[in-house]
C-alpha atoms as a PDB file:
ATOM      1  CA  UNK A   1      33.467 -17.985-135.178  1.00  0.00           C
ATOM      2  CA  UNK A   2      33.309 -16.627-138.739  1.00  0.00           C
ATOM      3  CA  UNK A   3      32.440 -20.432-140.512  1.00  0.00           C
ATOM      4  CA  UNK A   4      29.569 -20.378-137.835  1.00  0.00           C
ATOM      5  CA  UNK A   5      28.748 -16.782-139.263  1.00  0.00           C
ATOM      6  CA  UNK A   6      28.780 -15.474-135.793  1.00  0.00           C
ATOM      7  CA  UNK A   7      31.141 -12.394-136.625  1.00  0.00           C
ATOM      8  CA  UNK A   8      28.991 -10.783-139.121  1.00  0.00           C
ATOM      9  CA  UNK A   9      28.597  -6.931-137.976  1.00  0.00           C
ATOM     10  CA  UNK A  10      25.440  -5.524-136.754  1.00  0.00           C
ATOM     11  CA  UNK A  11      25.445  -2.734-139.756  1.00  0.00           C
ATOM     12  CA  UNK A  12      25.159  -5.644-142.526  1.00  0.00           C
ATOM     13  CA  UNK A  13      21.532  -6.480-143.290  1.00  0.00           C
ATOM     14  CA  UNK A  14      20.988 -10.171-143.942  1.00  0.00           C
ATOM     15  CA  UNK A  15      18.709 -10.844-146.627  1.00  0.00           C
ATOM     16  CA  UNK A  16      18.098 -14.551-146.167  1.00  0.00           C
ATOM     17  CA  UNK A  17      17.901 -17.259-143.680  1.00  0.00           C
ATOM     18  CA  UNK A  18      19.893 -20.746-143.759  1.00  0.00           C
ATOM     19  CA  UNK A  19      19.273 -23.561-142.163  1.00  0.00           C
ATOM     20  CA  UNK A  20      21.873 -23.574-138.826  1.00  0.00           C
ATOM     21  CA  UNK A  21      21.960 -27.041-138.701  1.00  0.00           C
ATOM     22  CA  UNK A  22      20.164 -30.248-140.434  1.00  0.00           C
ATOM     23  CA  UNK A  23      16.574 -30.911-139.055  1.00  0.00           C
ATOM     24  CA  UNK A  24      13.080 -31.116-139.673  1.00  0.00           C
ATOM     25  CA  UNK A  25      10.739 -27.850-139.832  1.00  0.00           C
ATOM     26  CA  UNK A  26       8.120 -28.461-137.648  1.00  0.00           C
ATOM     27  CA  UNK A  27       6.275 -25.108-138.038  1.00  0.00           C
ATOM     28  CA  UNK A  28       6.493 -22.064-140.242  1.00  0.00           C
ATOM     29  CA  UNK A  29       5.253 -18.857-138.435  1.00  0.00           C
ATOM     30  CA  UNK A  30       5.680 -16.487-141.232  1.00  0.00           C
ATOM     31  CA  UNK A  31       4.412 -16.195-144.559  1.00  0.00           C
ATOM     32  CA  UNK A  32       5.714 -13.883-147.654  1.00  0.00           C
ATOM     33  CA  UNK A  33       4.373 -10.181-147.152  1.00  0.00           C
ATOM     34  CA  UNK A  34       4.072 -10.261-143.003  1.00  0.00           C
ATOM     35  CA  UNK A  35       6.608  -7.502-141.374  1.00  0.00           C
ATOM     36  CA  UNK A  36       8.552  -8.743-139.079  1.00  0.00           C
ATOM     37  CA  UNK A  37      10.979  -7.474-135.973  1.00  0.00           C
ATOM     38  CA  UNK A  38      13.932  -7.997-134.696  1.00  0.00           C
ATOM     39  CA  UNK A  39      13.631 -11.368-132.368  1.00  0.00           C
ATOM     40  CA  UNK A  40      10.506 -12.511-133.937  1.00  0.00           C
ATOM     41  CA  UNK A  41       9.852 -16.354-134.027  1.00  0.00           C
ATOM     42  CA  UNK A  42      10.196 -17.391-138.019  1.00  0.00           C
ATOM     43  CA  UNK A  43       9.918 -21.090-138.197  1.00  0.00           C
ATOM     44  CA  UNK A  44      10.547 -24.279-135.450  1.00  0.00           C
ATOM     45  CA  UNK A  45      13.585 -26.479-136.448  1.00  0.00           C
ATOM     46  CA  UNK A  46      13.907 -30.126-135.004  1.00  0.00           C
ATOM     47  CA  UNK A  47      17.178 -30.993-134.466  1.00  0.00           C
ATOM     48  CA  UNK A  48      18.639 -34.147-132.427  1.00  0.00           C
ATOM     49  CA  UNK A  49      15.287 -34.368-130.853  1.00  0.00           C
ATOM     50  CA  UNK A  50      15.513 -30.511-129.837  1.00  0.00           C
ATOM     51  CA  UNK A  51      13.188 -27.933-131.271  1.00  0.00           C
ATOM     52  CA  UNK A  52      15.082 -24.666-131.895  1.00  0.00           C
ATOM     53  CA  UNK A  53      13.359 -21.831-132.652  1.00  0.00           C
ATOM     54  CA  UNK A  54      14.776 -19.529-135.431  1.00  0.00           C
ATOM     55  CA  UNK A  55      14.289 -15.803-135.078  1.00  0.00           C
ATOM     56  CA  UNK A  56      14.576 -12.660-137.106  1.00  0.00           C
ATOM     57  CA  UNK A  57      17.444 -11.057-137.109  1.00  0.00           C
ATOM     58  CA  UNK A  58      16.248  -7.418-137.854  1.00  0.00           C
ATOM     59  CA  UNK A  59      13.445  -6.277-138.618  1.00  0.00           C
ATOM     60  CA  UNK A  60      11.991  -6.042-142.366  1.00  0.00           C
ATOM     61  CA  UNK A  61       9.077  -7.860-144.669  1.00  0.00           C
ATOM     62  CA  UNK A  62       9.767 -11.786-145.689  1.00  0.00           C
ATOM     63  CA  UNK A  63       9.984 -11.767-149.150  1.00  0.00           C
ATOM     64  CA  UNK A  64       9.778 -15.865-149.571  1.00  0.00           C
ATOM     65  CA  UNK A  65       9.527 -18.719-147.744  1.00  0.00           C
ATOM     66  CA  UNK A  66      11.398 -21.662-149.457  1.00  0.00           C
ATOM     67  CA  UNK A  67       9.971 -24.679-146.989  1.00  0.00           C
ATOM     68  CA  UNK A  68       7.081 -26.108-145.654  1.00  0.00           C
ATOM     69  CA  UNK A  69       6.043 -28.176-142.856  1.00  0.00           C
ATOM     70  CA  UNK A  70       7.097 -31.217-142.462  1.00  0.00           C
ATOM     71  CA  UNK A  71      10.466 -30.937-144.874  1.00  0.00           C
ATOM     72  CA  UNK A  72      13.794 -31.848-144.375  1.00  0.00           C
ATOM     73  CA  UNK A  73      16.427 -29.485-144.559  1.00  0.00           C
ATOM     74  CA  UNK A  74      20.750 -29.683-144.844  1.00  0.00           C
ATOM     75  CA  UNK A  75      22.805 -27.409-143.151  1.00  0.00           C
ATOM     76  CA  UNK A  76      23.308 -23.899-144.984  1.00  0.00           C
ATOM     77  CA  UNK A  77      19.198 -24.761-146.888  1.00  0.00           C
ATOM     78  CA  UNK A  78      17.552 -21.549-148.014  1.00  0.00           C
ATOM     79  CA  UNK A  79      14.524 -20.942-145.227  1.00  0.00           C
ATOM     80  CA  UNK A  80      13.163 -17.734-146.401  1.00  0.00           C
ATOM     81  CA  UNK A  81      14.140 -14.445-147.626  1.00  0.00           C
ATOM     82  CA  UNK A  82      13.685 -11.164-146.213  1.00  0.00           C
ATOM     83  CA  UNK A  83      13.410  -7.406-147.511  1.00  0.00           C
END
């Protein structure tokens, strides 16, 4: 559970978002300035032919977003950063 990052507390704020899993970003829903909430849709990932979507984990402002439609992305990529 904690290589998967699944044991990480609800009091620690995470400031970026990683790629789960190698796959293809089909859409990005966000862009850098737009306040977000908690369960939010952020961006579409294709992976083994499943789209999954990948959702804010708390709510704050994204700071950056580090891909763009259509790009290929590695396990553990840098999606976007939050404040």
């Amino acid at each position: 559970m904690q290589k998967l990052g699944l044991s990480i507390g609800g009091s620690q704020k995470q400031n970026v978002v990683k790629a789960p899993m190698p796959g293809l970003v089909l859409s990005v829903m966000v862009e850098p300035g737009q306040v977000v909430s908690k369960g939010d849709p952020l961006l579409i990932l294709e992976a083994m032919k499943m789209e999954n979507v990948i959702k804010a984990i708390g709510d704050g402002t994204v700071k950056s977003v580090a891909v763009e439609k259509g790009a290929a992305v590695e396990k553990g990529h840098l999606l976007l950063e939050m404040e």
